[in-house]
PDB file of N, CA and C in Angstrom:
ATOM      1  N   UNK A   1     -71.396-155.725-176.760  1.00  0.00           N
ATOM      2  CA  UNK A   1     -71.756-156.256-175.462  1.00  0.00           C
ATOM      3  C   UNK A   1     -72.339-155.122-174.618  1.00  0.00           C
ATOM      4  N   UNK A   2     -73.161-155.054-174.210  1.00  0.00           N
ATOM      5  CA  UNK A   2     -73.960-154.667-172.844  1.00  0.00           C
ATOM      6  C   UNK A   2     -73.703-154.773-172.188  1.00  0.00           C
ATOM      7  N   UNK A   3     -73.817-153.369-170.895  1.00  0.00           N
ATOM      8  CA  UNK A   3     -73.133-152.932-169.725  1.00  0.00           C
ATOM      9  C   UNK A   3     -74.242-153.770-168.709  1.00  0.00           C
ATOM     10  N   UNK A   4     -75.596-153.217-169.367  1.00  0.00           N
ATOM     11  CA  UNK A   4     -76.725-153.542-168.567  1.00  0.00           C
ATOM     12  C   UNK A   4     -77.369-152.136-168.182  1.00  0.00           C
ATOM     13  N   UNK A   5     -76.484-151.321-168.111  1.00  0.00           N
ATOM     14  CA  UNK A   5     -76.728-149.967-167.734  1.00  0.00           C
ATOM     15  C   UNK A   5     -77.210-148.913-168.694  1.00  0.00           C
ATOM     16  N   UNK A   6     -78.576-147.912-168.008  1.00  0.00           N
ATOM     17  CA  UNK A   6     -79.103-147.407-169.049  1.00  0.00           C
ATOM     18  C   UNK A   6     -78.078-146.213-169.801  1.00  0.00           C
ATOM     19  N   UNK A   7     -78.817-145.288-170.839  1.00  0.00           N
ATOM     20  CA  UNK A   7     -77.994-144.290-170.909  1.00  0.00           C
ATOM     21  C   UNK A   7     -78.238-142.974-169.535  1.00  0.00           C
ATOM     22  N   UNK A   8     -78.782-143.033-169.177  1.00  0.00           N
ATOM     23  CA  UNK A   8     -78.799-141.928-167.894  1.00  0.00           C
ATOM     24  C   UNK A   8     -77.851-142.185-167.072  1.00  0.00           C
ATOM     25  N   UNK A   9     -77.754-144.201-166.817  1.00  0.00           N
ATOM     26  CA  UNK A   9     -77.460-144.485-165.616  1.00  0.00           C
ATOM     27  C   UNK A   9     -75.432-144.419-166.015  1.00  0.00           C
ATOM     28  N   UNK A  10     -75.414-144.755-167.010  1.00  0.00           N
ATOM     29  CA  UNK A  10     -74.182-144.268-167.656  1.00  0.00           C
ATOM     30  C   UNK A  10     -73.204-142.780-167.219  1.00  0.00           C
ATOM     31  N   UNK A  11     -74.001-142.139-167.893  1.00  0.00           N
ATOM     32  CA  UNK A  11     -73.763-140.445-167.256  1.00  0.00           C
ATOM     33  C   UNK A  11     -74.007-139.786-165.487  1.00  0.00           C
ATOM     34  N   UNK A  12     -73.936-141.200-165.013  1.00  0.00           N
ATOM     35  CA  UNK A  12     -74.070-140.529-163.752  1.00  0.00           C
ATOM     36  C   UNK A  12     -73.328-140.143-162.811  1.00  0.00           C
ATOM     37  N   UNK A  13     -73.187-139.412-162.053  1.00  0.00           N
ATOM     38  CA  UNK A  13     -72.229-138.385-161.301  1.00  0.00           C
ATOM     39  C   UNK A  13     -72.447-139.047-159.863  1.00  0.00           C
ATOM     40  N   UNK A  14     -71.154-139.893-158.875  1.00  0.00           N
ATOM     41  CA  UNK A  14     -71.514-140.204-157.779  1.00  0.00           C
ATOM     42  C   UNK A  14     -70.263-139.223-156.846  1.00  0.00           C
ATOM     43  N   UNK A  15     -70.750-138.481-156.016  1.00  0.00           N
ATOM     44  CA  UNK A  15     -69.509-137.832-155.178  1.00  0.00           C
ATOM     45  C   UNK A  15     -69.744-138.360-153.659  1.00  0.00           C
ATOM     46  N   UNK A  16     -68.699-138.527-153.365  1.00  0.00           N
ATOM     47  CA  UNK A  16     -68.168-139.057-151.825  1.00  0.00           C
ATOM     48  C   UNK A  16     -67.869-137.729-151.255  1.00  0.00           C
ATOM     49  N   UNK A  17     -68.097-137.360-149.608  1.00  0.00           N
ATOM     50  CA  UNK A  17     -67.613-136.607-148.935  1.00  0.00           C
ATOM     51  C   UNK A  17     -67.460-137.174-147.613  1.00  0.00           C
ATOM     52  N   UNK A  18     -66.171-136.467-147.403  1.00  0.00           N
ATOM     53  CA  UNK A  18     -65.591-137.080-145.680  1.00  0.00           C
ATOM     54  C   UNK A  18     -65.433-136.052-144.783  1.00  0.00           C
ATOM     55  N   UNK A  19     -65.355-136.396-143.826  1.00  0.00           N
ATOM     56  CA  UNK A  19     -64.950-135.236-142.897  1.00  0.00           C
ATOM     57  C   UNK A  19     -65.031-136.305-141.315  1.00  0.00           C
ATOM     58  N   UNK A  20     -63.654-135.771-140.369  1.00  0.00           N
ATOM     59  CA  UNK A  20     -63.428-135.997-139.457  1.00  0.00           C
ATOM     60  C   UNK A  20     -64.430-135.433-138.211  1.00  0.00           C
ATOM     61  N   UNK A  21     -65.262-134.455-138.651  1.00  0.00           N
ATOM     62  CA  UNK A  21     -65.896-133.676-138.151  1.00  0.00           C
ATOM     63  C   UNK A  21     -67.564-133.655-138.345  1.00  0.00           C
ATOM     64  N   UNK A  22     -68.161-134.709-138.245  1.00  0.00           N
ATOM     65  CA  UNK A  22     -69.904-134.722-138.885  1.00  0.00           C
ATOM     66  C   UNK A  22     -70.158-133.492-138.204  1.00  0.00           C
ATOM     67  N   UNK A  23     -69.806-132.978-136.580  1.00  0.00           N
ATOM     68  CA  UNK A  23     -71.350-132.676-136.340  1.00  0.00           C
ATOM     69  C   UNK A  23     -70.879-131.020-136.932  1.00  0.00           C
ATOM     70  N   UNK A  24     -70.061-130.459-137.826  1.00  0.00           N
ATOM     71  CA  UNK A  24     -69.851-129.320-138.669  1.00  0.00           C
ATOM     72  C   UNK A  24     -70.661-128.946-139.899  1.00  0.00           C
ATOM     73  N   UNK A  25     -71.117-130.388-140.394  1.00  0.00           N
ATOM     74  CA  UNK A  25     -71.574-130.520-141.431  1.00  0.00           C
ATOM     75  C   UNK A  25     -72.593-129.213-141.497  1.00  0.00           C
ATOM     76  N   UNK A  26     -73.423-128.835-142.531  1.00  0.00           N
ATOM     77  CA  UNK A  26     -74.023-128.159-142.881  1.00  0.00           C
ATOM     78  C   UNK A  26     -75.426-128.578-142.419  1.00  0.00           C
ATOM     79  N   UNK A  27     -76.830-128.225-141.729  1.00  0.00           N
ATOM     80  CA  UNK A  27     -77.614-129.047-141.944  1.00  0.00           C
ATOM     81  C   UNK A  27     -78.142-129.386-143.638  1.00  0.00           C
ATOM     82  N   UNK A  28     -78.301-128.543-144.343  1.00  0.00           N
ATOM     83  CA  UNK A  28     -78.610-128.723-145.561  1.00  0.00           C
ATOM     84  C   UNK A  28     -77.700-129.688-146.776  1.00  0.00           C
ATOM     85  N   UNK A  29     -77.045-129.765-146.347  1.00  0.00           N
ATOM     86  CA  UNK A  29     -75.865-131.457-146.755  1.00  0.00           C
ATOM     87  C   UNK A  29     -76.672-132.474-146.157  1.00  0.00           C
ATOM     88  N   UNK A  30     -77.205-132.612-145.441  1.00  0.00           N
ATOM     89  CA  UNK A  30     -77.564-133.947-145.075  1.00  0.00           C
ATOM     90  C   UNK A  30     -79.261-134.061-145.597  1.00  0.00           C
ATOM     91  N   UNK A  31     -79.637-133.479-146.387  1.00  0.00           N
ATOM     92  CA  UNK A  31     -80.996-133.321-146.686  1.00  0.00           C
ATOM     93  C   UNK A  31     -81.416-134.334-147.489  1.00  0.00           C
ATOM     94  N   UNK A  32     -82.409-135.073-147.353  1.00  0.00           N
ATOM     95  CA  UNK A  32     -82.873-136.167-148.780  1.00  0.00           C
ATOM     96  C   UNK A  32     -82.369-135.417-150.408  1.00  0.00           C
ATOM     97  N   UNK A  33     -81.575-136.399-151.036  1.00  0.00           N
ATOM     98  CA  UNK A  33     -80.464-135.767-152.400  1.00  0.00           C
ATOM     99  C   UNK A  33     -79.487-135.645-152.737  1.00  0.00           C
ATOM    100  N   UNK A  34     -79.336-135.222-151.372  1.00  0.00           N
ATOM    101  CA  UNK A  34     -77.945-134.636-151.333  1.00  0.00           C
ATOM    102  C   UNK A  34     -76.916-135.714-150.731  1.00  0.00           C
ATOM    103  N   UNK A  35     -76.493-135.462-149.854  1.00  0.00           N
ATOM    104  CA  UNK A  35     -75.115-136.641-149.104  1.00  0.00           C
ATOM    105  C   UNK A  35     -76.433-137.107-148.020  1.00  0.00           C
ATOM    106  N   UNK A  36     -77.158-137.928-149.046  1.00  0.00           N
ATOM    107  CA  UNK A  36     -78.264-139.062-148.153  1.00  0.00           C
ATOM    108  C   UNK A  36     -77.551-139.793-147.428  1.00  0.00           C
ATOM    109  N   UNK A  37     -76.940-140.702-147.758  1.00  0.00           N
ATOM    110  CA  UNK A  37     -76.317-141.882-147.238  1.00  0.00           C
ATOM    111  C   UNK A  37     -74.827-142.015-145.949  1.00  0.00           C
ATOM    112  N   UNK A  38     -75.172-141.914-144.730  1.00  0.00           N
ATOM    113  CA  UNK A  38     -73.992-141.379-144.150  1.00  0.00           C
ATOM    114  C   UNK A  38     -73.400-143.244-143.700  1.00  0.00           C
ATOM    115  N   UNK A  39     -71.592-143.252-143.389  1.00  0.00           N
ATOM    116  CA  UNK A  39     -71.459-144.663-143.479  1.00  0.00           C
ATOM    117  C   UNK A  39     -70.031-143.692-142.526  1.00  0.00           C
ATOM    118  N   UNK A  40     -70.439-144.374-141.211  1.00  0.00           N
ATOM    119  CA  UNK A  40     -69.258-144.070-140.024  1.00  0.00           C
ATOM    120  C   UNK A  40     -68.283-145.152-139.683  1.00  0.00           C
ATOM    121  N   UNK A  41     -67.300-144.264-139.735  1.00  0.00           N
ATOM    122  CA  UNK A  41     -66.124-145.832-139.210  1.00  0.00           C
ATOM    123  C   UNK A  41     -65.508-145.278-137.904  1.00  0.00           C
ATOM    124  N   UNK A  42     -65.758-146.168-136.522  1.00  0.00           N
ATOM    125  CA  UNK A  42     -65.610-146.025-135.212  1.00  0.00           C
ATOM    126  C   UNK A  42     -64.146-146.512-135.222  1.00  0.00           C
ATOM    127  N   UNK A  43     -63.323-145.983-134.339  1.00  0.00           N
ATOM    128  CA  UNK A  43     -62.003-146.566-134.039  1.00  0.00           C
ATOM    129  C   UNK A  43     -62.473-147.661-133.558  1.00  0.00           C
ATOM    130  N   UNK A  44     -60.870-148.723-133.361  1.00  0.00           N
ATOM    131  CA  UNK A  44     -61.316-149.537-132.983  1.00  0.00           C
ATOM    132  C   UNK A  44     -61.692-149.999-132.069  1.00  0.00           C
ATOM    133  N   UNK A  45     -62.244-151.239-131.465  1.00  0.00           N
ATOM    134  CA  UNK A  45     -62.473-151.480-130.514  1.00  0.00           C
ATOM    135  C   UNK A  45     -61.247-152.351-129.621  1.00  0.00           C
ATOM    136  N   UNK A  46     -61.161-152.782-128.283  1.00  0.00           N
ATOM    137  CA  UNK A  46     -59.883-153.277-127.665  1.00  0.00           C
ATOM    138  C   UNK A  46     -59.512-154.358-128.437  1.00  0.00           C
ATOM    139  N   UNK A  47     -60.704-155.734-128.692  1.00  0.00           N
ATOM    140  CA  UNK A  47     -60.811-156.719-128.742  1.00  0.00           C
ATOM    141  C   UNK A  47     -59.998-156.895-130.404  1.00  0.00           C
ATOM    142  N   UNK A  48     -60.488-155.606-131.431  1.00  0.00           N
ATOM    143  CA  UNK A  48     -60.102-155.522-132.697  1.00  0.00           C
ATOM    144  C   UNK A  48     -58.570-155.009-132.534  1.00  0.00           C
ATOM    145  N   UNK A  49     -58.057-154.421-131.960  1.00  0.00           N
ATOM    146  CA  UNK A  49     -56.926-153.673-131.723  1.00  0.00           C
ATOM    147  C   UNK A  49     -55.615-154.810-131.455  1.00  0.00           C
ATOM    148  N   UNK A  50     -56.508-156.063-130.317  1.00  0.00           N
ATOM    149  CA  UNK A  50     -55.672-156.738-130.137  1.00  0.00           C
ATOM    150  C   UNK A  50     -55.316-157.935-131.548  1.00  0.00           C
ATOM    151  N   UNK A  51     -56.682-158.094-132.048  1.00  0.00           N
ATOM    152  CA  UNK A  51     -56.512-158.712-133.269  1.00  0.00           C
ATOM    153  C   UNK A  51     -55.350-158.269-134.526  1.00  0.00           C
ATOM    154  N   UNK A  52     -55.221-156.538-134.502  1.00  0.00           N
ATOM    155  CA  UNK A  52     -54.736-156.073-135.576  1.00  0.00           C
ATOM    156  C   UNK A  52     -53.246-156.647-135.131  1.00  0.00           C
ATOM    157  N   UNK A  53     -52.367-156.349-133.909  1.00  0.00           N
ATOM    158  CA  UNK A  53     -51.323-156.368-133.862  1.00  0.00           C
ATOM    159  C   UNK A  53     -51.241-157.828-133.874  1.00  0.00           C
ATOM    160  N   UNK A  54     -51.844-158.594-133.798  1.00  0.00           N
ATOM    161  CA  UNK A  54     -51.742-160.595-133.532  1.00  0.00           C
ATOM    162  C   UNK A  54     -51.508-160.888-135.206  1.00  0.00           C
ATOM    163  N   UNK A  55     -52.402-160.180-135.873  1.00  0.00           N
ATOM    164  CA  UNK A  55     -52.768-160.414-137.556  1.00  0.00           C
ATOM    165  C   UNK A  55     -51.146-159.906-138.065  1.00  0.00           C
ATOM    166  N   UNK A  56     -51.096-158.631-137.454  1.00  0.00           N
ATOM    167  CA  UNK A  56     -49.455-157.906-138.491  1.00  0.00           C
ATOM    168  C   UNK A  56     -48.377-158.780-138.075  1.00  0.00           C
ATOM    169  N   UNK A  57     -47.946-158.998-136.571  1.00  0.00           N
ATOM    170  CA  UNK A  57     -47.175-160.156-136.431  1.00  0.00           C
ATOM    171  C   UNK A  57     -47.182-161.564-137.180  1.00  0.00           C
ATOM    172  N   UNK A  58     -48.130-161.963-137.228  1.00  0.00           N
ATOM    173  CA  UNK A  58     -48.500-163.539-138.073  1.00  0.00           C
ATOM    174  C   UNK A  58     -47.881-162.912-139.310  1.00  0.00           C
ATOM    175  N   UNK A  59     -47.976-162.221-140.158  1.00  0.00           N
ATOM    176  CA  UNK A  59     -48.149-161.203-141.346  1.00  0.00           C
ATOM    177  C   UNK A  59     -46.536-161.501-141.988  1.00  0.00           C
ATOM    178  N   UNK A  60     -46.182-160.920-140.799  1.00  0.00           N
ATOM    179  CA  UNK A  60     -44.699-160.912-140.886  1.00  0.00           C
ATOM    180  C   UNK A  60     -43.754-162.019-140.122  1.00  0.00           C
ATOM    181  N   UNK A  61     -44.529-163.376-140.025  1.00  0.00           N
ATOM    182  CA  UNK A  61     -43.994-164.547-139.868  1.00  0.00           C
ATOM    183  C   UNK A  61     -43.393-164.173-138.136  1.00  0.00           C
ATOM    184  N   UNK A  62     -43.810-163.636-137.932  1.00  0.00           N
ATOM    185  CA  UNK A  62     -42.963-163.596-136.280  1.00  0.00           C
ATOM    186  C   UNK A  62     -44.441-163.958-135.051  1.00  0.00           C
ATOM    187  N   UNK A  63     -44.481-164.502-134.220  1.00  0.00           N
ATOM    188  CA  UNK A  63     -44.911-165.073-133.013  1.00  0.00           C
ATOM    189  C   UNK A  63     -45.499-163.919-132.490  1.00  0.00           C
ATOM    190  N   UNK A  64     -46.516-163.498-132.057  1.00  0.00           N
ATOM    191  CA  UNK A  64     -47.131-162.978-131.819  1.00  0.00           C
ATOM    192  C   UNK A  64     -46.886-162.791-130.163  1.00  0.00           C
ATOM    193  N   UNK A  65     -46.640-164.135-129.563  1.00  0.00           N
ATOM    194  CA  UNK A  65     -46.758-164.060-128.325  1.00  0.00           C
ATOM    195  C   UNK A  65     -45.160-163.972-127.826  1.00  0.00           C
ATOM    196  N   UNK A  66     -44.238-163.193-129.116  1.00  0.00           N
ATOM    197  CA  UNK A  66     -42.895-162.476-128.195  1.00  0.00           C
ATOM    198  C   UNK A  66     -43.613-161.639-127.206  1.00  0.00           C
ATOM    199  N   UNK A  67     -44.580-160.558-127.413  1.00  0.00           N
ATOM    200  CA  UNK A  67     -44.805-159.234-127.693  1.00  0.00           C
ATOM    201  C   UNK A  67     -46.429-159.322-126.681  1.00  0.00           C
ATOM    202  N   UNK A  68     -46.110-158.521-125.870  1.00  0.00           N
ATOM    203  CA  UNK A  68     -47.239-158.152-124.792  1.00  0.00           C
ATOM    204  C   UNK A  68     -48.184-157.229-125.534  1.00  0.00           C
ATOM    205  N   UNK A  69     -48.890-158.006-126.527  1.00  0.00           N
ATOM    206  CA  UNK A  69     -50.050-156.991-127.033  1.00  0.00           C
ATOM    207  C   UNK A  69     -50.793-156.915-126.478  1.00  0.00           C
ATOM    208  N   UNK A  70     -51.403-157.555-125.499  1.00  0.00           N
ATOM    209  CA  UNK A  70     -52.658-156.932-124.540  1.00  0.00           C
ATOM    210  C   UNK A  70     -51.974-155.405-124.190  1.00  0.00           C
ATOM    211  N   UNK A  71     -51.178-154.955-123.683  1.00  0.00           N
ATOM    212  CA  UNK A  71     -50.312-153.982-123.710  1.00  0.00           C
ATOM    213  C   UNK A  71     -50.279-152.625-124.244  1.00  0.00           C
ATOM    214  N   UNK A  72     -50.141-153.490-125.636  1.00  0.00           N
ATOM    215  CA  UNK A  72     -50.135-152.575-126.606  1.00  0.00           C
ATOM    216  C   UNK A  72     -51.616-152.189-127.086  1.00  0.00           C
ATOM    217  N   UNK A  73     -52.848-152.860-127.006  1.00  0.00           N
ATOM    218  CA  UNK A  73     -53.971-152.633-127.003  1.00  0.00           C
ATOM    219  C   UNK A  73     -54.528-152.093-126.253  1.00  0.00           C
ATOM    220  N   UNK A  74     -53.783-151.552-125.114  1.00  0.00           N
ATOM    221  CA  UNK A  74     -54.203-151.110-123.882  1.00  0.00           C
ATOM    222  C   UNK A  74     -53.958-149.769-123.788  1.00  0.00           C
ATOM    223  N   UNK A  75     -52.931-149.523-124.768  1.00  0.00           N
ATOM    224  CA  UNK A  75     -52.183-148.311-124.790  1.00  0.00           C
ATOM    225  C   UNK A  75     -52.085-147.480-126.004  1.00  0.00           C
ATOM    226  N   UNK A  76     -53.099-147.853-126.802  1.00  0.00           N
ATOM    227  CA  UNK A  76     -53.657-147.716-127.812  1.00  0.00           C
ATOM    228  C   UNK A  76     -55.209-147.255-128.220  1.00  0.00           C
ATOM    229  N   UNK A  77     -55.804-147.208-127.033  1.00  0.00           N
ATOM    230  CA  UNK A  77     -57.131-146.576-126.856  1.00  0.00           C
ATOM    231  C   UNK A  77     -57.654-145.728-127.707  1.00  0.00           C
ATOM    232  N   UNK A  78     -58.493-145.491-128.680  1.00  0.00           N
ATOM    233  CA  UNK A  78     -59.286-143.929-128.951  1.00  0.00           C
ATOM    234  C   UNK A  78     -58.029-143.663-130.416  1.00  0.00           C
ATOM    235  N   UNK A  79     -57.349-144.460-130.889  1.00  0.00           N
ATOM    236  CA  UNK A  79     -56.206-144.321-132.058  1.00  0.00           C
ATOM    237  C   UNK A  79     -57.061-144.988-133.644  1.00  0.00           C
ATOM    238  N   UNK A  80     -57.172-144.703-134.400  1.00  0.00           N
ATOM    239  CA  UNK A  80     -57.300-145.683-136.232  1.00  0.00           C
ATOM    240  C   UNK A  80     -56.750-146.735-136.287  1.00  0.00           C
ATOM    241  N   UNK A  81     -57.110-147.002-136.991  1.00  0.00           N
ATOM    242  CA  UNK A  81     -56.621-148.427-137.543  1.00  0.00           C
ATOM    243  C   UNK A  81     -54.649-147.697-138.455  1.00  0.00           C
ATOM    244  N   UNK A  82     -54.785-146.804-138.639  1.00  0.00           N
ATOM    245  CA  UNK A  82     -54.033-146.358-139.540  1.00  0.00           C
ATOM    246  C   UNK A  82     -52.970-146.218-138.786  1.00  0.00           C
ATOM    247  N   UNK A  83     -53.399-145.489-137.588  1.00  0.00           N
ATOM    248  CA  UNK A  83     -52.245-145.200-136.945  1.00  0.00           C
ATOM    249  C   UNK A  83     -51.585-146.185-136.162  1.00  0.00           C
ATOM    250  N   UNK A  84     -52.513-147.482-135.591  1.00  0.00           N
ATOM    251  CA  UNK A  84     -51.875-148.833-135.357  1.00  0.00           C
ATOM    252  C   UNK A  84     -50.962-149.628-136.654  1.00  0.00           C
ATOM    253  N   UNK A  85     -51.384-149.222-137.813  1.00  0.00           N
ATOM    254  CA  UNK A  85     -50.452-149.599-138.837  1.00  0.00           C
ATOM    255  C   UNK A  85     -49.085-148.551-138.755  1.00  0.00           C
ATOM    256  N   UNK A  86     -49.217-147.375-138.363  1.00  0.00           N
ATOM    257  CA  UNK A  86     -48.182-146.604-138.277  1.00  0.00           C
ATOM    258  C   UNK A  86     -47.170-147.193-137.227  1.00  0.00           C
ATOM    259  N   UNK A  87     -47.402-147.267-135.775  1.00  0.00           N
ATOM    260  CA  UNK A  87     -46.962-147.815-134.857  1.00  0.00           C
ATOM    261  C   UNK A  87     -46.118-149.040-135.232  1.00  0.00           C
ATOM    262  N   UNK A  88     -46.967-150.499-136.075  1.00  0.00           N
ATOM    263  CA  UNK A  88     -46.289-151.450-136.616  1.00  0.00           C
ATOM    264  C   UNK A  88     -44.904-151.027-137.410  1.00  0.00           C
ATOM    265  N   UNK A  89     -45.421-150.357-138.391  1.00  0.00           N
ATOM    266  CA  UNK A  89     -44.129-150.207-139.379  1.00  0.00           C
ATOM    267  C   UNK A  89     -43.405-149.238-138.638  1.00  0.00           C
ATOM    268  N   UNK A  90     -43.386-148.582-137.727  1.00  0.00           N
ATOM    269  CA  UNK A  90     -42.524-148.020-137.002  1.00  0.00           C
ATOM    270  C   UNK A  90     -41.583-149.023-135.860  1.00  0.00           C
ATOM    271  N   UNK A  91     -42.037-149.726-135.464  1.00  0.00           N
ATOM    272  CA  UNK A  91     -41.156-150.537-134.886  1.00  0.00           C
ATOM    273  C   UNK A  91     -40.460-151.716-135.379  1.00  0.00           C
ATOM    274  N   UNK A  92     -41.361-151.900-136.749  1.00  0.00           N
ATOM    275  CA  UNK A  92     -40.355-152.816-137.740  1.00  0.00           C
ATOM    276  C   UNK A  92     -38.923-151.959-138.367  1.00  0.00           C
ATOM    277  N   UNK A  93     -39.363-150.484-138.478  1.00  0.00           N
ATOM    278  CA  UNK A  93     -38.455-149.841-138.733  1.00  0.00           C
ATOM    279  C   UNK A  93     -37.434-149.554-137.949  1.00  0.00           C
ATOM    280  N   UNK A  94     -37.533-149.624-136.815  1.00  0.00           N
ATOM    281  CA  UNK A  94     -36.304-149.544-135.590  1.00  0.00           C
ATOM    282  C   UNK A  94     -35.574-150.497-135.421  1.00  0.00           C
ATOM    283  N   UNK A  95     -35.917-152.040-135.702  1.00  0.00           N
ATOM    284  CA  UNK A  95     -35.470-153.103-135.246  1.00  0.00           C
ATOM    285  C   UNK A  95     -34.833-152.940-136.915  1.00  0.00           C
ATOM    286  N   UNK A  96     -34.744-152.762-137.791  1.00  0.00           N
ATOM    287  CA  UNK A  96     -34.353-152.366-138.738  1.00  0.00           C
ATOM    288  C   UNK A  96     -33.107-151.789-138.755  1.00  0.00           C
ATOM    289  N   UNK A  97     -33.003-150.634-138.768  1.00  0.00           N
ATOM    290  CA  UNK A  97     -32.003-149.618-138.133  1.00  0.00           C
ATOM    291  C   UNK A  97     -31.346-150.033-137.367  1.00  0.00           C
ATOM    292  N   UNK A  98     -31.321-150.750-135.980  1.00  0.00           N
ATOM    293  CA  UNK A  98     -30.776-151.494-135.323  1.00  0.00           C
ATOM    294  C   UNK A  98     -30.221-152.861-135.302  1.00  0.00           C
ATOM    295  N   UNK A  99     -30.209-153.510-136.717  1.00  0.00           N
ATOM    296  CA  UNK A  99     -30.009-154.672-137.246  1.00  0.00           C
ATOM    297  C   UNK A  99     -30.360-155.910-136.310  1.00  0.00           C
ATOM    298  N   UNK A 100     -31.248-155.729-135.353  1.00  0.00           N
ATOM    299  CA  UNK A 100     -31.633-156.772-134.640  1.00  0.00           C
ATOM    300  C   UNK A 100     -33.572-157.175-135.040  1.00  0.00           C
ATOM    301  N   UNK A 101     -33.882-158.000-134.459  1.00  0.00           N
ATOM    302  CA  UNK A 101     -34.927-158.465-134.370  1.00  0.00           C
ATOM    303  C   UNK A 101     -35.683-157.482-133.392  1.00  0.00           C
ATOM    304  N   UNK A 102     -37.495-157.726-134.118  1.00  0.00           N
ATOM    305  CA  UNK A 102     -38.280-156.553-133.754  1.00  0.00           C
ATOM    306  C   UNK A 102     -38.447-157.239-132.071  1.00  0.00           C
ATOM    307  N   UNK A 103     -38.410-156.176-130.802  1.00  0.00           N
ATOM    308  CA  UNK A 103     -38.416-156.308-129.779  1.00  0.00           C
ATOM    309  C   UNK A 103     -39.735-155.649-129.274  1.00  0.00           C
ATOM    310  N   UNK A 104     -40.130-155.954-127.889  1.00  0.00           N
ATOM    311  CA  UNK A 104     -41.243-154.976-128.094  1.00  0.00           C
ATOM    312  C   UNK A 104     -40.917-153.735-127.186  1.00  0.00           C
ATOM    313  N   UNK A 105     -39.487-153.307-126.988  1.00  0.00           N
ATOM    314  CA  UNK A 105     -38.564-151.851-126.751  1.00  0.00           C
ATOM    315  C   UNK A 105     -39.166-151.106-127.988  1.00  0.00           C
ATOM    316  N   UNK A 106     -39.172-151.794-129.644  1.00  0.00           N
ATOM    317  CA  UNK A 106     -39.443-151.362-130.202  1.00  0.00           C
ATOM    318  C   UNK A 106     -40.909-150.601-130.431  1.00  0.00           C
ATOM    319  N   UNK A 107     -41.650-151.476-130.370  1.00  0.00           N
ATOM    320  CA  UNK A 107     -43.026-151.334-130.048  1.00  0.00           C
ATOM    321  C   UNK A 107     -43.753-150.167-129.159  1.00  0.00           C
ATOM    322  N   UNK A 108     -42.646-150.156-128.325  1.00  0.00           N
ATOM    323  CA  UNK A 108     -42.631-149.235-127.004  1.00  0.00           C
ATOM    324  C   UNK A 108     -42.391-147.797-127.694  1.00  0.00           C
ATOM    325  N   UNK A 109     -41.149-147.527-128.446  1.00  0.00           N
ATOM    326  CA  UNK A 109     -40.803-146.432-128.795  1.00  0.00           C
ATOM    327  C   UNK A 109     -41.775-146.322-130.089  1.00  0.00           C
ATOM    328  N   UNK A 110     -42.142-146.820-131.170  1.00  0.00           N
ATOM    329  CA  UNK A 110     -42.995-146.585-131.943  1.00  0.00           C
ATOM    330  C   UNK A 110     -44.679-145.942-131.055  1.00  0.00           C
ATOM    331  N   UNK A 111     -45.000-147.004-130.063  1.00  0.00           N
ATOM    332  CA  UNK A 111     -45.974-145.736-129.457  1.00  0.00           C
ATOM    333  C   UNK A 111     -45.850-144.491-128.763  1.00  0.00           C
ATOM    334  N   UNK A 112     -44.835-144.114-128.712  1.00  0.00           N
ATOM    335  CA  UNK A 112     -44.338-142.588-128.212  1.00  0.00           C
ATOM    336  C   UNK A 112     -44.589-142.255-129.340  1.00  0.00           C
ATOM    337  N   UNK A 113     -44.202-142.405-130.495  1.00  0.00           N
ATOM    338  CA  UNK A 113     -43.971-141.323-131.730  1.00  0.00           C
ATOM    339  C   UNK A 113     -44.996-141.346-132.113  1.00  0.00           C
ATOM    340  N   UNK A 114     -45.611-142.597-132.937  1.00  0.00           N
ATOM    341  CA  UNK A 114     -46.839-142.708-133.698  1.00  0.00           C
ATOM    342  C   UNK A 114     -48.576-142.320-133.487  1.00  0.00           C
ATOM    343  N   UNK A 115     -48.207-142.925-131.732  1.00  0.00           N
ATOM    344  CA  UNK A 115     -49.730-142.933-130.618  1.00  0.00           C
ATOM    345  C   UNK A 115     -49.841-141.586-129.707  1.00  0.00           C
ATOM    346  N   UNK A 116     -48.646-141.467-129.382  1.00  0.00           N
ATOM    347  CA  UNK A 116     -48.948-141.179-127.720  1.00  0.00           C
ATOM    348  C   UNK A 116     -48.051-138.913-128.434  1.00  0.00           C
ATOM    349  N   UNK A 117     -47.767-138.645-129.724  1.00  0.00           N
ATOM    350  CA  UNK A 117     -46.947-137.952-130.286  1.00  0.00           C
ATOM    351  C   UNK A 117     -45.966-137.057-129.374  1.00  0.00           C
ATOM    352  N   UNK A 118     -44.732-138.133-129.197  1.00  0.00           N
ATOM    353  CA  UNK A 118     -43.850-138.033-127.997  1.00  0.00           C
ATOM    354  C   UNK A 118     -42.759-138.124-129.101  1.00  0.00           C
ATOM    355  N   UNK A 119     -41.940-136.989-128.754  1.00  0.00           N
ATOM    356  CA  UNK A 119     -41.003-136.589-129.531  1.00  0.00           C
ATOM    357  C   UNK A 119     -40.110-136.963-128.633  1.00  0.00           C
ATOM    358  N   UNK A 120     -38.691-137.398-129.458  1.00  0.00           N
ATOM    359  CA  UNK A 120     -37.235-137.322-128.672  1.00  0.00           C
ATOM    360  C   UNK A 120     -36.437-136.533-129.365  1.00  0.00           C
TER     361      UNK A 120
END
């Protein structure tokens, strides 16, 4: 059976590079050949932010509208997507620990730690 693919296209070498930092880059990295193709991912936006925490609640079978996420989208500005996933499982993790249901006290203290990096 056939790939479809030639033998060159077989042997071919594709490398990815990242960096938090474009405008460091080298100019000669960005030259036709080389790392042609640049593909940016913007934090999010409010409107997406409020979606993420509405989506993880549904996710996890709980009501969305316990929980003042306009709030939490508000207070969440200029953060990843990653680190709004951090925040989540951080306050699932407290209400955890605390054998009660996730509150949004919880929520609260997960953005000290996760967002806002507020130590106790």
């Amino acid at each position: 059976m056939s790939s479809g693919l030639s033998a060159s296209e077989k042997n071919m070498v594709i490398i990815i590079g990242l960096t938090n930092k474009p405008q460091n880059l080298d100019f000669a990295l960005l030259q036709h050949g080389r790392f042609g193709k640049q593909f940016k991912f913007d934090k999010p936006t409010y409107k997406e932010r409020v979606s993420f925490f509405v989506k993880e609640c549904e996710r996890r079978m709980m009501d969305p509208k316990r929980f003042d996420i306009v709030k939490l989208a508000q207070e969440t500005e200029g953060v990843s997507f990653g680190t709004l996933l951090a925040v989540t499982k951080r306050a699932f993790l407290l209400a955890k620990v605390a054998e009660v249901g996730v509150k949004q006290e919880h929520f609260e203290q997960a953005l000290d730690t996760e967002a806002k990096n507020i130590i106790f």
